[in-house]
Protein backbone atom coordinates (compact mmCIF):
# COMPACT_ATOMS: atom_id res chain seq x y z
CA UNK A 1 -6.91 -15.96 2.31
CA UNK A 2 -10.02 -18.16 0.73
CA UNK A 3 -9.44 -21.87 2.25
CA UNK A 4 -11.74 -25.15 0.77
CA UNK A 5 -12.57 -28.20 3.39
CA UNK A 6 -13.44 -30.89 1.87
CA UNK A 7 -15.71 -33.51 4.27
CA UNK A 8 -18.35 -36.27 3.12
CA UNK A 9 -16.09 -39.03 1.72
CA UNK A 10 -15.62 -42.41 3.65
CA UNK A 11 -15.93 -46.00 2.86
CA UNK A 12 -19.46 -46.63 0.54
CA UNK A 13 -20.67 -50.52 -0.93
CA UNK A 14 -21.40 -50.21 -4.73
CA UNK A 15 -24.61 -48.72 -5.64
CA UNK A 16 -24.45 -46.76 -2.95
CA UNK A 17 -24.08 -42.92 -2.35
CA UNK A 18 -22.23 -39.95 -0.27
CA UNK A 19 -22.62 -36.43 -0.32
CA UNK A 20 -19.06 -34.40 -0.42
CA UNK A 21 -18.93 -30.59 0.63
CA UNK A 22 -16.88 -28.63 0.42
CA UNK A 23 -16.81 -25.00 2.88
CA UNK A 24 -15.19 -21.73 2.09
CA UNK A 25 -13.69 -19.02 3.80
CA UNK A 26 -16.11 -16.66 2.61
CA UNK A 27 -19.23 -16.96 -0.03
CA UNK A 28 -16.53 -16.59 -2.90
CA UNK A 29 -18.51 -18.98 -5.10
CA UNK A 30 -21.05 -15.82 -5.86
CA UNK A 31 -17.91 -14.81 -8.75
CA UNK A 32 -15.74 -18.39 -8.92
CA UNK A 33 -15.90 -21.29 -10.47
CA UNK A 34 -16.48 -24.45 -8.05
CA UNK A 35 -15.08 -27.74 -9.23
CA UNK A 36 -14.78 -31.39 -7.94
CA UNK A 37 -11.23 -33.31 -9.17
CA UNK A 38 -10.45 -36.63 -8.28
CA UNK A 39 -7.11 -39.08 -8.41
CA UNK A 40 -7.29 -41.98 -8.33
CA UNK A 41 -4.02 -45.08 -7.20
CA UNK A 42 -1.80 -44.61 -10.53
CA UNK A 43 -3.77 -42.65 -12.46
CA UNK A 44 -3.98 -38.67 -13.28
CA UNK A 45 -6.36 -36.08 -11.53
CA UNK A 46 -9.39 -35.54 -13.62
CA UNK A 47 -11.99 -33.34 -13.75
CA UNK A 48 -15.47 -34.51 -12.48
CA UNK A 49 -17.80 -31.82 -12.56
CA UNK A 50 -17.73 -27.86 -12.37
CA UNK A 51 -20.22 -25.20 -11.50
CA UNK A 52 -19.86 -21.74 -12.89
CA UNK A 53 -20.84 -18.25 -11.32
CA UNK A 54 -23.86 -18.44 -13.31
CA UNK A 55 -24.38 -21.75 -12.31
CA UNK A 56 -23.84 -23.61 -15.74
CA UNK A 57 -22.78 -27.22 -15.08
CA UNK A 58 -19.80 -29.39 -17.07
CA UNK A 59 -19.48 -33.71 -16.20
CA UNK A 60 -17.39 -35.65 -17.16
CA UNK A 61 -18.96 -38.33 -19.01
CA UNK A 62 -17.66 -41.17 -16.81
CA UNK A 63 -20.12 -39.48 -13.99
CA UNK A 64 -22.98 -38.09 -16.39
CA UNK A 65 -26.45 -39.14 -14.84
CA UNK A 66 -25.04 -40.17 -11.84
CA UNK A 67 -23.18 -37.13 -9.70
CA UNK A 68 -24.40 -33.67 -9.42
CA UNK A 69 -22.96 -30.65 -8.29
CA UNK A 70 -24.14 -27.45 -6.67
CA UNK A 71 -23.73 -24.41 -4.49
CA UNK A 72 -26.00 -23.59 -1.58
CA UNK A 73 -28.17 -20.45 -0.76
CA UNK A 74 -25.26 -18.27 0.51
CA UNK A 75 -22.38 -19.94 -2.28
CA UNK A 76 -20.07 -20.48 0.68
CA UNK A 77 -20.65 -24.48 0.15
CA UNK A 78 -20.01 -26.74 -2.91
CA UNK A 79 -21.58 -30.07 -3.01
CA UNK A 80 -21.14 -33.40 -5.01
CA UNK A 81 -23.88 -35.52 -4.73
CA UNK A 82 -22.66 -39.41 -5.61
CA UNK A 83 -25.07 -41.81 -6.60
CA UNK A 84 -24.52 -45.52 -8.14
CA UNK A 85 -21.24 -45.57 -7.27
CA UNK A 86 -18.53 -47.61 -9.05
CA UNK A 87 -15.45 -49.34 -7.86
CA UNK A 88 -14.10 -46.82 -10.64
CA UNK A 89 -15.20 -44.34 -8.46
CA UNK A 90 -12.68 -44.73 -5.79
CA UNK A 91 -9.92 -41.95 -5.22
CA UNK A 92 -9.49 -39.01 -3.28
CA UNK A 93 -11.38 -35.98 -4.14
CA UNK A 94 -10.44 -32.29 -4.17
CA UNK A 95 -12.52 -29.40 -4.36
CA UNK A 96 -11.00 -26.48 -6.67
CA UNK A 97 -12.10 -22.80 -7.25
CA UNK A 98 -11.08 -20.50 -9.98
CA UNK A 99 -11.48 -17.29 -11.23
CA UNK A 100 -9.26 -16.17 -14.32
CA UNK A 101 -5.68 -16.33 -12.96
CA UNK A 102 -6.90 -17.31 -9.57
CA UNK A 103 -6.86 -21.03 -8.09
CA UNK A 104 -7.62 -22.61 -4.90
CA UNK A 105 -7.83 -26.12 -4.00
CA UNK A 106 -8.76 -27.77 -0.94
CA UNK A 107 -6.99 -30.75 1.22
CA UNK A 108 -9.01 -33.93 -0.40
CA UNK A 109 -11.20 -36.03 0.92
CA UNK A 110 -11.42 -40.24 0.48
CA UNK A 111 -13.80 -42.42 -1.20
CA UNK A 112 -13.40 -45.97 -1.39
CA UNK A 113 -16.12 -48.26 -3.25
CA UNK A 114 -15.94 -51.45 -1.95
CA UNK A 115 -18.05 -54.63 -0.93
């Protein structure tokens, strides 16, 4: 069974940055679709960035310019690198994986953005 840890969130002032990562099972990301979710207190899960097989990028436009995503050499890590972060910012975050009917999603990880 493929299984996502998430790791890299914590407590961050604003402006500053984090790097989350996220570690499979296996390097699955080679043929799915990485992706980087995040809910914040009241408010739905959204979509913050994706990563396809081919390694095609999507934002969202609250994050545009400031948070990039990748895989690394052997696509059995997905990364979100966070920089100028927002109060806005603060929720948990989930790494997700897809390929057509297929969908995995890790545990979530915290960032708070606070002075």
């Amino acid at each position: 069974q493929v299984q996502l840890v998430e790791s890299g969130g914590g407590l961050v002032q604003p402006g500053g940055s984090l790097r989350l990562s996220c570690a499979a099972s296996r390097s699955f990301f080679t043929m799915y679709r990485g992706g980087w979710y995040r809910q914040a207190p009241g408010k739905q899960r959204e979509l913050v960035a994706q990563i396809g097989s081919s390694g095609s990028t999507n934002y969202a436009d609250s994050v545009k310019g400031r948070f990039t995503i990748s895989r690394d050499n052997t696509k059995t890590t997905l990364r979100l690198q966070m920089n100028s972060l927002k109060p806005d910012d603060t929720a948990i975050y989930y790494c997700q994986a897809d390929r057509g009917s297929e969908a995995y999603w890790g545990q979530g990880t915290q960032v708070t953005v606070s002075s």
